[in-house]
C-alpha atoms as a PDB file:
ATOM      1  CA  UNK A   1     -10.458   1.312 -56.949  1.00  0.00           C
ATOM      2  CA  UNK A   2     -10.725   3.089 -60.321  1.00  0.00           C
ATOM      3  CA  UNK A   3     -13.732   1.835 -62.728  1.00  0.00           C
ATOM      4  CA  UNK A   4     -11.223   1.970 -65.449  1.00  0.00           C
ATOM      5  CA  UNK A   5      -7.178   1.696 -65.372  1.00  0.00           C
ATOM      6  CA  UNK A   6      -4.767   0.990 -67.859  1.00  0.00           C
ATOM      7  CA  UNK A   7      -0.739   0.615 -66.073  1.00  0.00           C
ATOM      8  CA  UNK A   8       2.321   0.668 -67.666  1.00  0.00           C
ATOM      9  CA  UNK A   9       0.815  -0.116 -71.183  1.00  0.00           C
ATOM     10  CA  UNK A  10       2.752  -0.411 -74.430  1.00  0.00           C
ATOM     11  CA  UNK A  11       1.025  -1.218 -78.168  1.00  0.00           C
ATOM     12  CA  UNK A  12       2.523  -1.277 -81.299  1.00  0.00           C
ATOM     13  CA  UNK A  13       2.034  -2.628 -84.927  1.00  0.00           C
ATOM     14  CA  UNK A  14       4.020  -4.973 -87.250  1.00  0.00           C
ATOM     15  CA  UNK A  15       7.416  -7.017 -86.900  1.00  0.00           C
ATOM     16  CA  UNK A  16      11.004  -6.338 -87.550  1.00  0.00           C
ATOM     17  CA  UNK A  17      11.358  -3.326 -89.208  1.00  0.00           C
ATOM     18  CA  UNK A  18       8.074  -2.219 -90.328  1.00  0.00           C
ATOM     19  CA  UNK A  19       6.992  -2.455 -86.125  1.00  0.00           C
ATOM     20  CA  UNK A  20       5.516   0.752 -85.211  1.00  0.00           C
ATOM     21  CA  UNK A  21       5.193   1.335 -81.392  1.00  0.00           C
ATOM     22  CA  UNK A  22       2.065   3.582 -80.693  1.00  0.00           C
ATOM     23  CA  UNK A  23       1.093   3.704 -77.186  1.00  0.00           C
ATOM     24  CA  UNK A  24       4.156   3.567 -74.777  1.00  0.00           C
ATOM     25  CA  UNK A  25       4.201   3.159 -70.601  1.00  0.00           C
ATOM     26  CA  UNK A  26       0.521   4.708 -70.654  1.00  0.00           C
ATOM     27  CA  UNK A  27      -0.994   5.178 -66.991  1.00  0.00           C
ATOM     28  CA  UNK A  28      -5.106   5.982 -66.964  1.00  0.00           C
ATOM     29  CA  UNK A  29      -7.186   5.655 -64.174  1.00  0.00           C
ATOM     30  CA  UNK A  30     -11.125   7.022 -64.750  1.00  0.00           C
ATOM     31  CA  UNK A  31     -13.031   6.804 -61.704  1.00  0.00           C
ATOM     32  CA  UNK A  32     -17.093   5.781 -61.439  1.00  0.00           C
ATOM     33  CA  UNK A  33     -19.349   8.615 -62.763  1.00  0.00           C
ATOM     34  CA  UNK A  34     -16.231  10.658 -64.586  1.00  0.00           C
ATOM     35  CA  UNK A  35     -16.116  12.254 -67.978  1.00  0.00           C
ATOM     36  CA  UNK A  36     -12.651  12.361 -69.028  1.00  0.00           C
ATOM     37  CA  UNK A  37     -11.606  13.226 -72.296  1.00  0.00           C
ATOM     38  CA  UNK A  38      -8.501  11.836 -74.510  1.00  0.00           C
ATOM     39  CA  UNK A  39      -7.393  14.580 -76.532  1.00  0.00           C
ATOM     40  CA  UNK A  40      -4.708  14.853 -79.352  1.00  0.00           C
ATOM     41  CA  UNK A  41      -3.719  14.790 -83.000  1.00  0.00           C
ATOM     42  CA  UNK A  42      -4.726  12.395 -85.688  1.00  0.00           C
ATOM     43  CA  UNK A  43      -2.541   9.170 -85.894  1.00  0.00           C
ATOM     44  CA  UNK A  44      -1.467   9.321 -82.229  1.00  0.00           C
ATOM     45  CA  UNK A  45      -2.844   6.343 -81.429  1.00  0.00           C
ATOM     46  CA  UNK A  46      -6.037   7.385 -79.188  1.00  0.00           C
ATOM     47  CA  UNK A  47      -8.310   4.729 -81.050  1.00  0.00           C
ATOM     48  CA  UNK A  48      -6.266   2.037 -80.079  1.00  0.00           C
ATOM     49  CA  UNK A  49      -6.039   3.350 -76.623  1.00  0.00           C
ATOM     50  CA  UNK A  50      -9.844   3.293 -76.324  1.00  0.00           C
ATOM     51  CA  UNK A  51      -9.880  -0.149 -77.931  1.00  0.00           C
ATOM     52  CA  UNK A  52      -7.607  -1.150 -75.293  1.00  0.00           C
ATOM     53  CA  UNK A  53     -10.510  -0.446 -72.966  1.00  0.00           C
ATOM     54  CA  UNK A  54     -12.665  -2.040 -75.013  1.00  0.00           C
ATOM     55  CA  UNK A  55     -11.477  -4.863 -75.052  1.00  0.00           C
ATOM     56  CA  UNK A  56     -10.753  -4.963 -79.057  1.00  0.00           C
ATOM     57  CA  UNK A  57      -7.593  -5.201 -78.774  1.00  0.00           C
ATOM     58  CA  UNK A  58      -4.930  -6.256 -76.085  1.00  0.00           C
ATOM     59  CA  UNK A  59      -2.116  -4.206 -74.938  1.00  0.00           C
ATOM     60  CA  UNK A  60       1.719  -5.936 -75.701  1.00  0.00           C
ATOM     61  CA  UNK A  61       2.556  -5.183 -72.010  1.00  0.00           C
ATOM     62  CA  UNK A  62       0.658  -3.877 -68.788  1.00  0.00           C
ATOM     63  CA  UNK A  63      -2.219  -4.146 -67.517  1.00  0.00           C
ATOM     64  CA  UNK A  64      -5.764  -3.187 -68.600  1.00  0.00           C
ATOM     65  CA  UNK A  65      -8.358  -3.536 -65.719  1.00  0.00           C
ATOM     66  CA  UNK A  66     -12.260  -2.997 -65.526  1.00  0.00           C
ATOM     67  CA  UNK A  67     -12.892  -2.490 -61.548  1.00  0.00           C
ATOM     68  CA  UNK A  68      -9.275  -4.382 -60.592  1.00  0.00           C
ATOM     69  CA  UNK A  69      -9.939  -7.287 -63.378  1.00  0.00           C
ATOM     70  CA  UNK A  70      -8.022  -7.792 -66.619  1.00  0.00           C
ATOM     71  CA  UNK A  71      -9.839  -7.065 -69.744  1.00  0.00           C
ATOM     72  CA  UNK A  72      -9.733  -9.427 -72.684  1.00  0.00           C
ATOM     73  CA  UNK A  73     -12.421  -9.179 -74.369  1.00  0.00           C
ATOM     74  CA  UNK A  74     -15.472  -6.930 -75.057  1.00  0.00           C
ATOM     75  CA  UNK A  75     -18.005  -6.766 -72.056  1.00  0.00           C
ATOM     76  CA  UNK A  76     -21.322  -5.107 -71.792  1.00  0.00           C
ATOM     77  CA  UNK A  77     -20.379  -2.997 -69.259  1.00  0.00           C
ATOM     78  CA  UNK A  78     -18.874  -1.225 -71.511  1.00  0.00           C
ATOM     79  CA  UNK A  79     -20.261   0.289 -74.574  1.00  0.00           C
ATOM     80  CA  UNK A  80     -18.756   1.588 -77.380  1.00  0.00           C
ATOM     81  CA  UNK A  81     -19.642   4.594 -79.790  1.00  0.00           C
ATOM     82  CA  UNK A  82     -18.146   5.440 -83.136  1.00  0.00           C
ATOM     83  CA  UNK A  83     -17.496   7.854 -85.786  1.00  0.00           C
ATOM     84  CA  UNK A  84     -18.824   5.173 -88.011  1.00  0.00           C
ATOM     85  CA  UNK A  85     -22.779   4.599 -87.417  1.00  0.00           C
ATOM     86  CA  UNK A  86     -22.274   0.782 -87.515  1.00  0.00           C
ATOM     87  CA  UNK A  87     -26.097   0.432 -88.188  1.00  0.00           C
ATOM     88  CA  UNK A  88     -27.478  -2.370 -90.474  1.00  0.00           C
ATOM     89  CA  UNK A  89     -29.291  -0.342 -92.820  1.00  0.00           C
ATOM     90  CA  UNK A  90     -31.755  -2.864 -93.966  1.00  0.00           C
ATOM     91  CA  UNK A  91     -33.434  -2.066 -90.303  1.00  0.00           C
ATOM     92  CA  UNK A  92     -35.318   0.380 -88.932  1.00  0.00           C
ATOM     93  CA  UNK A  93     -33.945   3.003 -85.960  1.00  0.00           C
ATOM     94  CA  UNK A  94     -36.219   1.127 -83.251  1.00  0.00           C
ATOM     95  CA  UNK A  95     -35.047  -2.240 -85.113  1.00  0.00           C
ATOM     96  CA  UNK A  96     -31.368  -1.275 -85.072  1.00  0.00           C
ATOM     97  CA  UNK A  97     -31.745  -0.228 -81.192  1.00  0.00           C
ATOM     98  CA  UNK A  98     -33.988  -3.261 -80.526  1.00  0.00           C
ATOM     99  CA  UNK A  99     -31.211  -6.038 -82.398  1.00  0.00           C
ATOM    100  CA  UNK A 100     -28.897  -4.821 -79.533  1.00  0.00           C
ATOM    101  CA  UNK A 101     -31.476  -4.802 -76.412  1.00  0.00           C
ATOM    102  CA  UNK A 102     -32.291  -8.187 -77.141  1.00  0.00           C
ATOM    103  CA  UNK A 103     -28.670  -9.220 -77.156  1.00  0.00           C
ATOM    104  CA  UNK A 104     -28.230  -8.173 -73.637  1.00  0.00           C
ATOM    105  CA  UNK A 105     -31.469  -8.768 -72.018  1.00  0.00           C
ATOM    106  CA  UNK A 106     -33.208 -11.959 -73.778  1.00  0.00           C
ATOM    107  CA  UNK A 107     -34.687 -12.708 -71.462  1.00  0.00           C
ATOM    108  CA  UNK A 108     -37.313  -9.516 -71.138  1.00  0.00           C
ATOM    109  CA  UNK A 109     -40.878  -9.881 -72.623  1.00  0.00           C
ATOM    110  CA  UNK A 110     -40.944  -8.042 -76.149  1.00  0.00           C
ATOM    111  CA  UNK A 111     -42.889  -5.698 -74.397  1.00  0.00           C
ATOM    112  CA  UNK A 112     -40.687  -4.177 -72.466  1.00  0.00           C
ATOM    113  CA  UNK A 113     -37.801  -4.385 -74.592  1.00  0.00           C
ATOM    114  CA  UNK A 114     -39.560  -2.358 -77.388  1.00  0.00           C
ATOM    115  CA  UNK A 115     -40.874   0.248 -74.320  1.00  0.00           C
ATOM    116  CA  UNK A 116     -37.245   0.528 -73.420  1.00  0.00           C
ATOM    117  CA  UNK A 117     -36.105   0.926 -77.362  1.00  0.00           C
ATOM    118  CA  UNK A 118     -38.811   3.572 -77.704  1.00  0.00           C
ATOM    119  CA  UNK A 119     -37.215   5.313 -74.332  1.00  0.00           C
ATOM    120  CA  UNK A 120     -34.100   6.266 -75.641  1.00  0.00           C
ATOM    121  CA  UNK A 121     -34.985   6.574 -78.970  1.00  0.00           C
ATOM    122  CA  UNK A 122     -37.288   9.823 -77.380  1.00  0.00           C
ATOM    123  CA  UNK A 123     -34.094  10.146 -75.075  1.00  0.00           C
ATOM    124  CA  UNK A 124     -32.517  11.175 -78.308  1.00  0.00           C
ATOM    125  CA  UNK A 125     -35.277  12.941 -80.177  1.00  0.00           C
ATOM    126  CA  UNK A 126     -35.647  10.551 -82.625  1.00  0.00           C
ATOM    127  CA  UNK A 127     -39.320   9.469 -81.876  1.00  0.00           C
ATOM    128  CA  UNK A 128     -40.469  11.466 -85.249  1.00  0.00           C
ATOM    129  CA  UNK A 129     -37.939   8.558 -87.172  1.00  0.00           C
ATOM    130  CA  UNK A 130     -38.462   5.433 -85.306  1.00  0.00           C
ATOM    131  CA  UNK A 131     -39.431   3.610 -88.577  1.00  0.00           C
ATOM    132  CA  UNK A 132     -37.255   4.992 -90.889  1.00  0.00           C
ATOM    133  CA  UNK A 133     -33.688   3.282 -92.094  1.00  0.00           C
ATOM    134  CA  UNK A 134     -30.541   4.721 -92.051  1.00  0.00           C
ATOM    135  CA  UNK A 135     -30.634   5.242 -95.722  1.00  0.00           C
ATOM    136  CA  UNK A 136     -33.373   7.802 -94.846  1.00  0.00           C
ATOM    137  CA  UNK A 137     -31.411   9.803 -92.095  1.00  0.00           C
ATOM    138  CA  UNK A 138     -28.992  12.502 -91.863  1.00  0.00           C
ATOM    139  CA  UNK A 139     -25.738  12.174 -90.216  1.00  0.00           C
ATOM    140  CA  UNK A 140     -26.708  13.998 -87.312  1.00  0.00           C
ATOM    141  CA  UNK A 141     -29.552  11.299 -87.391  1.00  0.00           C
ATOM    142  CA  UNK A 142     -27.780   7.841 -87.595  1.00  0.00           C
ATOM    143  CA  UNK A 143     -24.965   8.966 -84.713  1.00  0.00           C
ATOM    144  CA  UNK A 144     -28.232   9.642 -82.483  1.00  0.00           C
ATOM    145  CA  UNK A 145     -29.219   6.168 -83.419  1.00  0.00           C
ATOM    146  CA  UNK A 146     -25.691   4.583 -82.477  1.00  0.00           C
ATOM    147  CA  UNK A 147     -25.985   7.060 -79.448  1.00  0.00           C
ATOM    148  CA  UNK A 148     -29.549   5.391 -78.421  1.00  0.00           C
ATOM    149  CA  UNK A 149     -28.526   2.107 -79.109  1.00  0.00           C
ATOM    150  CA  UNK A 150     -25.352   2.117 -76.937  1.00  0.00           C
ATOM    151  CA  UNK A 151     -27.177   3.639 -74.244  1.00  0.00           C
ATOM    152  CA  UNK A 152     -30.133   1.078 -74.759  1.00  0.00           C
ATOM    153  CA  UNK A 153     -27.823  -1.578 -73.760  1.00  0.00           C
ATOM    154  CA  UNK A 154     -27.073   0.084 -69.922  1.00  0.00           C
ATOM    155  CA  UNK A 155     -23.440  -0.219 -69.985  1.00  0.00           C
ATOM    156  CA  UNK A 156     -21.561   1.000 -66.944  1.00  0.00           C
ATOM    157  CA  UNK A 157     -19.000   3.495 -68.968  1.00  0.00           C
ATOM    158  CA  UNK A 158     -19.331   4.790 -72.482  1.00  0.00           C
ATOM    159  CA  UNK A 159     -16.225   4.462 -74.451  1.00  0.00           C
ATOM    160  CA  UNK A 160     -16.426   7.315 -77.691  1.00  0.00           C
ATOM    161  CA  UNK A 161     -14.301   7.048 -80.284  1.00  0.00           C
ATOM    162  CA  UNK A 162     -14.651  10.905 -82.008  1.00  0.00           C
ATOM    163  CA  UNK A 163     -18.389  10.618 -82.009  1.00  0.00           C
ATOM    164  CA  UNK A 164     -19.042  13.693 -83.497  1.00  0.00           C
ATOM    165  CA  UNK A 165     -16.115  14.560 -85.687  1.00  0.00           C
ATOM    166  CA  UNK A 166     -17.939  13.814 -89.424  1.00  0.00           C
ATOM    167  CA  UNK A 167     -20.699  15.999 -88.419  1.00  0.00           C
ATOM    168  CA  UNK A 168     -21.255  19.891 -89.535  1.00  0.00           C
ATOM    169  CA  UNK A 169     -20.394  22.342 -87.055  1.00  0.00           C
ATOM    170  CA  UNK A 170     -24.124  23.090 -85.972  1.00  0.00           C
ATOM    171  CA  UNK A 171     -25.549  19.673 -85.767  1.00  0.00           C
ATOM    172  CA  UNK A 172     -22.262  19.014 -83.779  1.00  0.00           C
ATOM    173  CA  UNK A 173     -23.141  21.403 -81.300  1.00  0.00           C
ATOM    174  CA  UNK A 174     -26.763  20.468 -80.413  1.00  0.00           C
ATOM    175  CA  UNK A 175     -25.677  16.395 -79.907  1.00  0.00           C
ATOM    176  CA  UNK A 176     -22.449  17.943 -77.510  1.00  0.00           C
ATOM    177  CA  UNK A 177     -25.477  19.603 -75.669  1.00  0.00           C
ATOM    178  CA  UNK A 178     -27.637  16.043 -75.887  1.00  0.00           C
ATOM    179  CA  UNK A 179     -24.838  13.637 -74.802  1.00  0.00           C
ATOM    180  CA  UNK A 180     -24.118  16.740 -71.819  1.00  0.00           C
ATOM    181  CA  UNK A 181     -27.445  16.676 -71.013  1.00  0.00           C
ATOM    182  CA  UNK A 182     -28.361  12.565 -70.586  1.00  0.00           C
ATOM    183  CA  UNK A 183     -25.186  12.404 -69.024  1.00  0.00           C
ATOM    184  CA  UNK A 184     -26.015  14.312 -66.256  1.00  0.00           C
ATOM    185  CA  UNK A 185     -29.316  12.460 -65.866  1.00  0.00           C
ATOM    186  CA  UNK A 186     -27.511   9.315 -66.404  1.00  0.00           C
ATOM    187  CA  UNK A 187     -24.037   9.941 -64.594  1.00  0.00           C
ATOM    188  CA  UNK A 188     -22.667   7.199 -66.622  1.00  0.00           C
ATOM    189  CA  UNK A 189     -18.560   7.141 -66.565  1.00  0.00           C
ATOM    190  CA  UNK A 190     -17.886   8.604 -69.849  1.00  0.00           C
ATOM    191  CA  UNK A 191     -14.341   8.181 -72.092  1.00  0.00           C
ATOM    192  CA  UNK A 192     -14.625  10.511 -75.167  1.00  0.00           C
ATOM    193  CA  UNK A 193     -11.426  10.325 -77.507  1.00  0.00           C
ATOM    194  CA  UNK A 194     -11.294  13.640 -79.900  1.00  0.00           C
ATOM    195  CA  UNK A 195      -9.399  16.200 -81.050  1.00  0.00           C
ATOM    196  CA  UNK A 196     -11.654  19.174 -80.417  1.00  0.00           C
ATOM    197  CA  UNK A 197     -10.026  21.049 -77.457  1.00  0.00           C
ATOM    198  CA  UNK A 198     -13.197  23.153 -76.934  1.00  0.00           C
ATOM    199  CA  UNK A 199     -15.624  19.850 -77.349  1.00  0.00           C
ATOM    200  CA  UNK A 200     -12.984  18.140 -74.413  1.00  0.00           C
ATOM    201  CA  UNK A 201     -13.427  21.360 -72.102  1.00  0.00           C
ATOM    202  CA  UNK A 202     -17.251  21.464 -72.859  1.00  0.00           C
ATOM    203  CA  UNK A 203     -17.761  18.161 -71.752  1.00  0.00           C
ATOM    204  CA  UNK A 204     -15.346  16.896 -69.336  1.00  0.00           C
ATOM    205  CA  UNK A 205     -14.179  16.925 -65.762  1.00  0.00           C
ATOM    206  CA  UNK A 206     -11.025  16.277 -66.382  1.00  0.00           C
ATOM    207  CA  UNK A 207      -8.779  16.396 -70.336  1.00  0.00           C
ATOM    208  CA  UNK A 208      -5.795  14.345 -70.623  1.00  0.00           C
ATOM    209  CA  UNK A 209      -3.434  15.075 -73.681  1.00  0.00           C
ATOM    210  CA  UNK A 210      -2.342  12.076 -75.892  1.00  0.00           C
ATOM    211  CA  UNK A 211       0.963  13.467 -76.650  1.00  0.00           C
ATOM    212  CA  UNK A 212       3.217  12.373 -79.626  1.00  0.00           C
ATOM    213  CA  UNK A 213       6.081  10.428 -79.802  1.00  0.00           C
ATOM    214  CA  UNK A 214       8.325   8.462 -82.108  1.00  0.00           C
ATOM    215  CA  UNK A 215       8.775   5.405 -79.605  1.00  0.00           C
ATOM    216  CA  UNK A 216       4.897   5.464 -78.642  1.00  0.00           C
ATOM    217  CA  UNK A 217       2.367   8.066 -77.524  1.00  0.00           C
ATOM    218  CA  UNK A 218       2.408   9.132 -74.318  1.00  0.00           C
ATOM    219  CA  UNK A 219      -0.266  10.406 -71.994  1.00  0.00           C
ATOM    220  CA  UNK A 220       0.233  13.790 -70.292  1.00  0.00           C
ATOM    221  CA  UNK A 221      -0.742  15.265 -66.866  1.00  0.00           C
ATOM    222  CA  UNK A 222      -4.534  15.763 -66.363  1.00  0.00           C
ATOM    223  CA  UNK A 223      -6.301  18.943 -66.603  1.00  0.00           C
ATOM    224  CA  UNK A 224      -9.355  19.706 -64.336  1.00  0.00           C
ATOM    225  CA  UNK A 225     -11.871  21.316 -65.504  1.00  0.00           C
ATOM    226  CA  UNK A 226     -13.357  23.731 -63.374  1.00  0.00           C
ATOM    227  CA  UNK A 227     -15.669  25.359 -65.296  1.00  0.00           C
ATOM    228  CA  UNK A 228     -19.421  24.646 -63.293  1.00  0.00           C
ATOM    229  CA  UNK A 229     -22.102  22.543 -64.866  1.00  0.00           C
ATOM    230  CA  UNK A 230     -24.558  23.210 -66.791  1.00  0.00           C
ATOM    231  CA  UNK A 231     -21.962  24.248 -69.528  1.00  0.00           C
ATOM    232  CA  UNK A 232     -22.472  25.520 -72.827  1.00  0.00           C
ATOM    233  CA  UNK A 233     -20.052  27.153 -75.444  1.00  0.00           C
ATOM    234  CA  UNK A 234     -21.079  30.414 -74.677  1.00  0.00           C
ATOM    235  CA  UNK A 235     -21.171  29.960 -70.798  1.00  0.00           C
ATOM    236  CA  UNK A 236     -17.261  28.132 -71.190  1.00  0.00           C
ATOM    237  CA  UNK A 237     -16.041  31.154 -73.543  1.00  0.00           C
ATOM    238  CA  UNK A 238     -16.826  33.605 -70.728  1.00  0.00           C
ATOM    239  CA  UNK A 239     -14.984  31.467 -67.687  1.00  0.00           C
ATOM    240  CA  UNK A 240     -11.663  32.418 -66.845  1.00  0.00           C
ATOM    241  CA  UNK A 241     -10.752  29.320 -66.642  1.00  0.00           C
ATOM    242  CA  UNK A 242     -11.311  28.396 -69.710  1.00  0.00           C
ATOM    243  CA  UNK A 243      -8.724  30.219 -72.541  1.00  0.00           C
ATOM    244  CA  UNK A 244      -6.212  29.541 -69.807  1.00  0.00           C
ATOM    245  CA  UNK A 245      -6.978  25.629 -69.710  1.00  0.00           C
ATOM    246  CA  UNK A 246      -7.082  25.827 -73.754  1.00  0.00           C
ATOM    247  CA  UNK A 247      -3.841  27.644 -73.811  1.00  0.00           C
ATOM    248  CA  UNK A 248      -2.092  24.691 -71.596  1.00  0.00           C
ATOM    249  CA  UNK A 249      -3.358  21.856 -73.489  1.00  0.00           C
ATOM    250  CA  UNK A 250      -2.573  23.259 -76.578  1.00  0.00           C
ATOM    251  CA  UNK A 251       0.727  24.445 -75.932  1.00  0.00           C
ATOM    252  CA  UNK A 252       1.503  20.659 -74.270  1.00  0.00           C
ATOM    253  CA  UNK A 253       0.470  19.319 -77.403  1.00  0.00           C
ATOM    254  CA  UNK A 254       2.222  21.279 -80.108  1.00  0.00           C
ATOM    255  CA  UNK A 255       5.370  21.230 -77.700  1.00  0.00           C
ATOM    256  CA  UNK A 256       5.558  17.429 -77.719  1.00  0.00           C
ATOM    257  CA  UNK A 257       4.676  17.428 -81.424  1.00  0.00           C
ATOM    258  CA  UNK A 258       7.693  19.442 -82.231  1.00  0.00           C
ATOM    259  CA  UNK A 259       9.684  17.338 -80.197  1.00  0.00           C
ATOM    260  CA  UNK A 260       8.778  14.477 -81.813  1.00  0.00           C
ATOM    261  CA  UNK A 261       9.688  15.817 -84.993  1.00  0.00           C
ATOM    262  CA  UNK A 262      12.974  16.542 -83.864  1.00  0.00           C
ATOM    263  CA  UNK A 263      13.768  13.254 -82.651  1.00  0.00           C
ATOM    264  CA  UNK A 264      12.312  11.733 -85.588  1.00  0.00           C
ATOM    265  CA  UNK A 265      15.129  13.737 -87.761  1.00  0.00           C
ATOM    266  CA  UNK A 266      12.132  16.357 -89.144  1.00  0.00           C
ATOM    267  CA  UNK A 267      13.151  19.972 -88.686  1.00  0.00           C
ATOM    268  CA  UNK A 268      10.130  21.179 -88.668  1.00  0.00           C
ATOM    269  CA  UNK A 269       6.522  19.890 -87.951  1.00  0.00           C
ATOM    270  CA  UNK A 270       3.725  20.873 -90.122  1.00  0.00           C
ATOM    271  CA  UNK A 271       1.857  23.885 -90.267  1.00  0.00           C
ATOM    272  CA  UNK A 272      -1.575  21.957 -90.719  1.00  0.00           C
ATOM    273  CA  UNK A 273      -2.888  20.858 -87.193  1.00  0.00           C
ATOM    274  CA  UNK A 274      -5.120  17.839 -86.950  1.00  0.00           C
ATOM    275  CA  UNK A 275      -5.814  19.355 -83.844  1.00  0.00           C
ATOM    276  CA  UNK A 276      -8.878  21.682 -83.458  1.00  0.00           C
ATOM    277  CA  UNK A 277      -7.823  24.383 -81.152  1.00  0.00           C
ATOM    278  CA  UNK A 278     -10.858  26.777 -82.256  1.00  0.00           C
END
């Protein structure tokens, strides 16, 4: 039984004639301990996929399922990171992480909540910060806070929503290596939604392409990855494997893009991508 499954799902926006469909007969299954990345344009409609498995939304038709049960709400099983910090910035990092840890596990003595706060704030390298606010943190900074926090809370699956996309190119690299490297202490089942073709190769075991369509976004065939683990750009760039696997997922993408284009009555698509293909 997958951890995670969406079947035969459809989501859309509006009424009448201002309804937009966005997601349209999507299949997903992500088995325990996977990393499997979402990748595609801008506006395709992988947020509302992922908050489909969140439970922030619910799909129009078909079924969303957390191990075989129907998801209607937001669980703690699974947590959620975004491109927005979401941190109350009149707290410090070890307050921010410890509001959450005492929403899930009252019932633990404050001293082992704040131990397991101060855990994964180190988890994170952040133990330099603990007492500093978000208003005194880089970006790099607050996402590791949102990262420690999530994590904090011991959900089953993490469910990223383009964790990393607001960040400079540098500071993105070293968190890719830091979420690469707890996850393969942690072997939590990952989701990461981006549009970074090299960050979904780096990271995943398998990359699925959220491909474009006027009636609703479809998902494509999976792509494997591979590539062996540990991974690093460097280590990737030299695979075989991995300019072909870049070349296929692109190619899928910017094929269905066109088509959509064409169906929507557009000769041609844009020449800006809003995909990063490196």
């Amino acid at each position: 039984m997958p951890l995670l499954e969406l079947k035969g799902v459809f989501k859309g926006y509006g009424r009448g004639p201002q309804r937009s469909e966005v997601l349209r007969d999507v299949d997903l299954h992500v088995e325990e301990g996977e990393f499997v990345s979402i990748v595609g344009y801008s506006g395709t409609g992988k947020t509302t996929l992922l908050s489909l498995l969140a439970g922030l939304r619910i799909a129009d038709h078909g079924e969303v399922k957390w191990r075989g049960v129907a998801i209607n709400r937001p669980g703690p099983e699974r947590g959620v990171i975004f491109q927005n910090y979401s941190l109350l910035p009149w707290l410090s990092v070890i307050e921010n992480v410890l509001f959450a840890v005492q929403q899930v596990f009252p019932e633990w003595p404050q001293t082992r909540q704040r131990a397991h706060c101060e855990r994964y704030i180190s988890m994170v390298n952040l133990s330099h910060a603990i007492h500093k606010k978000p208003g005194e943190l880089s970006g790099g900074m607050k996402q590791r806070v949102s990262l420690a926090r999530t994590l904090a809370m011991q959900p089953e699956a993490l469910l990223m929503d383009e964790p990393l996309s607001a960040l400079d190119a540098l500071t993105r690299a070293k968190l890719q290596t830091e979420i690469l490297s707890i996850w393969d202490r942690e072997r939590r089942t990952v989701v990461l939604i981006t549009n970074d073709v090299d960050e979904a190769l780096l990271m995943s075991d398998r990359v699925i392409p959220l491909l474009p369509n006027p009636r609703g976004a479809t998902l494509g065939d999976s792509f494997f990855v591979d590539i062996p683990r540990p991974r690093s750009r460097d280590s990737i760039a030299h695979h075989p494997s991995f300019k072909k696997l870049k070349k296929a997922i692109v190619t899928e993408l910017m094929s269905a893009r066109q088509r959509s284009y064409e169906e929507s009555g557009e000769n041609d698509m844009p020449l800006a991508s809003t995909v990063s293909i490196g």
